[in-house]
Protein backbone atom coordinates (compact mmCIF):
# COMPACT_ATOMS: atom_id res chain seq x y z
CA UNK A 1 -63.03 -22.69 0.08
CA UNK A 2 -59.18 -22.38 -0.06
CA UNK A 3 -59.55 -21.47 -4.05
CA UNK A 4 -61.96 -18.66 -3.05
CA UNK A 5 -59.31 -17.62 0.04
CA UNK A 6 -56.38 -17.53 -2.59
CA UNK A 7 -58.51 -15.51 -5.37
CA UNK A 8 -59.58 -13.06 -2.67
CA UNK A 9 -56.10 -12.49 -1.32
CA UNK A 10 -54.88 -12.15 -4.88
CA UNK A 11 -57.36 -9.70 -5.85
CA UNK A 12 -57.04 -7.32 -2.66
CA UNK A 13 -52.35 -8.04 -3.27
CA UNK A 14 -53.61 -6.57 -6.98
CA UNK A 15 -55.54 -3.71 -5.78
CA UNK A 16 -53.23 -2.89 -3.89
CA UNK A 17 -50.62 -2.70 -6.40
CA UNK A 18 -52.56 -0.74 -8.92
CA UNK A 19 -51.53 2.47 -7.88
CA UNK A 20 -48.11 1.76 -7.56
CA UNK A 21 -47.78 0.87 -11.08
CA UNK A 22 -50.05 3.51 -12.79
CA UNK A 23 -47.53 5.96 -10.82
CA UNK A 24 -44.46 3.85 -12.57
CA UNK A 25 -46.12 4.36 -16.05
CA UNK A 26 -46.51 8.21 -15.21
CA UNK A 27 -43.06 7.83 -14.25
CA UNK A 28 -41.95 6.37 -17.81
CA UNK A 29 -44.23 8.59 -19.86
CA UNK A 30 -42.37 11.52 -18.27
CA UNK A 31 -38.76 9.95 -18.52
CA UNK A 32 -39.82 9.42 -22.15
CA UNK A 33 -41.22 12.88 -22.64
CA UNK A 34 -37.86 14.47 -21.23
CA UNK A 35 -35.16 12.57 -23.69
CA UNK A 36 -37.98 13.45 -26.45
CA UNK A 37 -37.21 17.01 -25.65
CA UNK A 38 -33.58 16.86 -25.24
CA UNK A 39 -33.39 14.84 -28.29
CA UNK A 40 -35.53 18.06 -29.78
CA UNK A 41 -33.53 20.81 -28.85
CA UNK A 42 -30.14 18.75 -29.99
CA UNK A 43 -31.57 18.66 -33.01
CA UNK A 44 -32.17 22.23 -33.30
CA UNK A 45 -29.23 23.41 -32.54
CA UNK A 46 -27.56 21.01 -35.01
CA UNK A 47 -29.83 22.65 -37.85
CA UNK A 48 -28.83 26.13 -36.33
CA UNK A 49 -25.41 25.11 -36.72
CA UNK A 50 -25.22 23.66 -40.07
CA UNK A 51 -27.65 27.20 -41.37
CA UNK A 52 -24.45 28.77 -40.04
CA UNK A 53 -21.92 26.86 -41.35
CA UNK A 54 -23.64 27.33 -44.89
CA UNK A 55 -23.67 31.37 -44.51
CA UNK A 56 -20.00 31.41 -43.88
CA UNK A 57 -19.13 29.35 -46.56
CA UNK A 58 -21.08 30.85 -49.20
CA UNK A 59 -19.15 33.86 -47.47
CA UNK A 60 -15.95 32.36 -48.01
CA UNK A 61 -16.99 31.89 -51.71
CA UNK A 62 -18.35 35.27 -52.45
CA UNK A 63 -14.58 36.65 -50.93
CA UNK A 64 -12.72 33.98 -53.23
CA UNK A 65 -14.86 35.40 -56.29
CA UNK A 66 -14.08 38.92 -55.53
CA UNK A 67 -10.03 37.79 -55.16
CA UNK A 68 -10.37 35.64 -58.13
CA UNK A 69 -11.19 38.69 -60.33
CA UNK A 70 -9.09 40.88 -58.67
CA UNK A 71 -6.24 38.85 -59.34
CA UNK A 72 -6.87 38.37 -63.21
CA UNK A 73 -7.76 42.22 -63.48
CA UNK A 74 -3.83 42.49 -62.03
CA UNK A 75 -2.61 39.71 -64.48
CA UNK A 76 -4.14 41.38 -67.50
CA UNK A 77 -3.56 44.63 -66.88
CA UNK A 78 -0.35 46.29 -68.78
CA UNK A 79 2.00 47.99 -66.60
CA UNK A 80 2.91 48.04 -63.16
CA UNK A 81 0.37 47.21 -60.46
CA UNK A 82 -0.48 49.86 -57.88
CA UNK A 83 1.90 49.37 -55.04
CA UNK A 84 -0.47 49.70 -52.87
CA UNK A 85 -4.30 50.22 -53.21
CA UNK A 86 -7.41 50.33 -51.25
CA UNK A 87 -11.42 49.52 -52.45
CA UNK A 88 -14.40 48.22 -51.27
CA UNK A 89 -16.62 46.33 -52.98
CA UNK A 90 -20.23 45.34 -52.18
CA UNK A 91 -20.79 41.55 -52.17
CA UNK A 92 -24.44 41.75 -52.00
CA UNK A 93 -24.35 40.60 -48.39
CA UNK A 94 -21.97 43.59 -47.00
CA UNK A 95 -18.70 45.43 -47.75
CA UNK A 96 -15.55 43.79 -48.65
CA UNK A 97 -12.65 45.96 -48.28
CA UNK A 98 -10.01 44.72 -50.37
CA UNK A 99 -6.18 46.11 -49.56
CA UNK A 100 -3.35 45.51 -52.86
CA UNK A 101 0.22 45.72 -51.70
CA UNK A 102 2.78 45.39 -54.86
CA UNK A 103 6.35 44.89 -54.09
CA UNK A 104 9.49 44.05 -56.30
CA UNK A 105 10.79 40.41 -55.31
CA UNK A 106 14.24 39.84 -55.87
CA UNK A 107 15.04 36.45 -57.44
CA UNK A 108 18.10 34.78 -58.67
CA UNK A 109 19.13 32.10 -60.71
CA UNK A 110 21.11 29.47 -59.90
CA UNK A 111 23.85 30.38 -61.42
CA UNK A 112 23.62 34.05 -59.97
CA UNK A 113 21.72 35.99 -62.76
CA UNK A 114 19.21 37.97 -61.30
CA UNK A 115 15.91 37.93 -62.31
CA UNK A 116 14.57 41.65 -62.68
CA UNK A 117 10.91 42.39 -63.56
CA UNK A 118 9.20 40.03 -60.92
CA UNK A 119 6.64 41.99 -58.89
CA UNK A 120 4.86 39.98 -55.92
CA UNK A 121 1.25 40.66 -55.42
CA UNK A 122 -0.98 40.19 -52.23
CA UNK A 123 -4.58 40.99 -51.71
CA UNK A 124 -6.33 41.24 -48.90
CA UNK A 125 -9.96 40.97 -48.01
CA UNK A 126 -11.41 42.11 -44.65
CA UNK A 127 -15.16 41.91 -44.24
CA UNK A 128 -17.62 41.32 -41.16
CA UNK A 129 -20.08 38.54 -40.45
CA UNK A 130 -21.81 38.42 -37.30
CA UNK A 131 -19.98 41.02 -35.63
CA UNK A 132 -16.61 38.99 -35.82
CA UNK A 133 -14.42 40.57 -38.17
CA UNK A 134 -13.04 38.00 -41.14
CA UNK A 135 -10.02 38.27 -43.45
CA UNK A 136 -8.57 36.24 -46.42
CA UNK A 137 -5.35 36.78 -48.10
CA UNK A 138 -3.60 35.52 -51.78
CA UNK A 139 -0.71 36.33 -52.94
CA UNK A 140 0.98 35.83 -56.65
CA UNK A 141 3.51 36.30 -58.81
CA UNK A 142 3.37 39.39 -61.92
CA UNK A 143 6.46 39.31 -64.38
CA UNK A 144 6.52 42.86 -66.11
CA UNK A 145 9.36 44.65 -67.88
């Protein structure tokens, strides 16, 4: 008779219990569900910013290109370059404006001789991506007599 006591006063401790731990499980499933979805949206935005990150380099690129040519247009060009000298030039993703300033440089030697003929260069790109203006700059050495 004390067996059947013990089972019966285990089964009504377990019913009584039951709820309480379907509840915890609810409890976990949620907790689980919520670092699920942070975990999500973390990784979204770290996709959102590596698409970004992409754009503005293949920006930066496109704006090297353009200064690249620029520059060996200068180099190869007889004569003077323009002292100064605005364009704009489409990139296929927006304008580029690209500024040319030309100025004599004054160099010597060291033993005094001055070297005449030297001409330094410096573009200037200014675009816009996003609403945020951009710029990149190179400067560079001509020699012309």
């Amino acid at each position: 008779m004390s067996d059947e006591l013990t089972s019966r006063t285990t089964l009504a401790r377990s019913a009584k219990l039951a709820p309480r731990r379907t509840a915890f499980a609810l409890y976990e499933v949620l907790i689980g569900l919520f670092i699920f979805a942070v975990g999500i949206i973390a990784l979204g935005r770290a996709v959102n910013n590596c698409m970004n990150a992409s754009a503005l380099s293949a920006d930066d690129a496109r704006v090297r290109e353009i200064l690249a040519n620029r520059m060996v247009e200068i180099e190869t060009t007889p004569g003077q370059p323009d002292k100064a000298k605005e364009s704009k030039v489409n990139s296929g993703f927006g304008i580029v404006k690209l500024v040319q300033k030309a100025v004599p440089q004054e160099m010597k030697e060291e033993d005094g001789t001055e070297l005449t003929g030297i001409i330094r260069v410096t573009l200037i790109a200014n675009w816009s991506r996003g609403g945020t203006d951009q710029s990149k700059a190179i400067a560079f050495y001509v020699y012309r007599l």
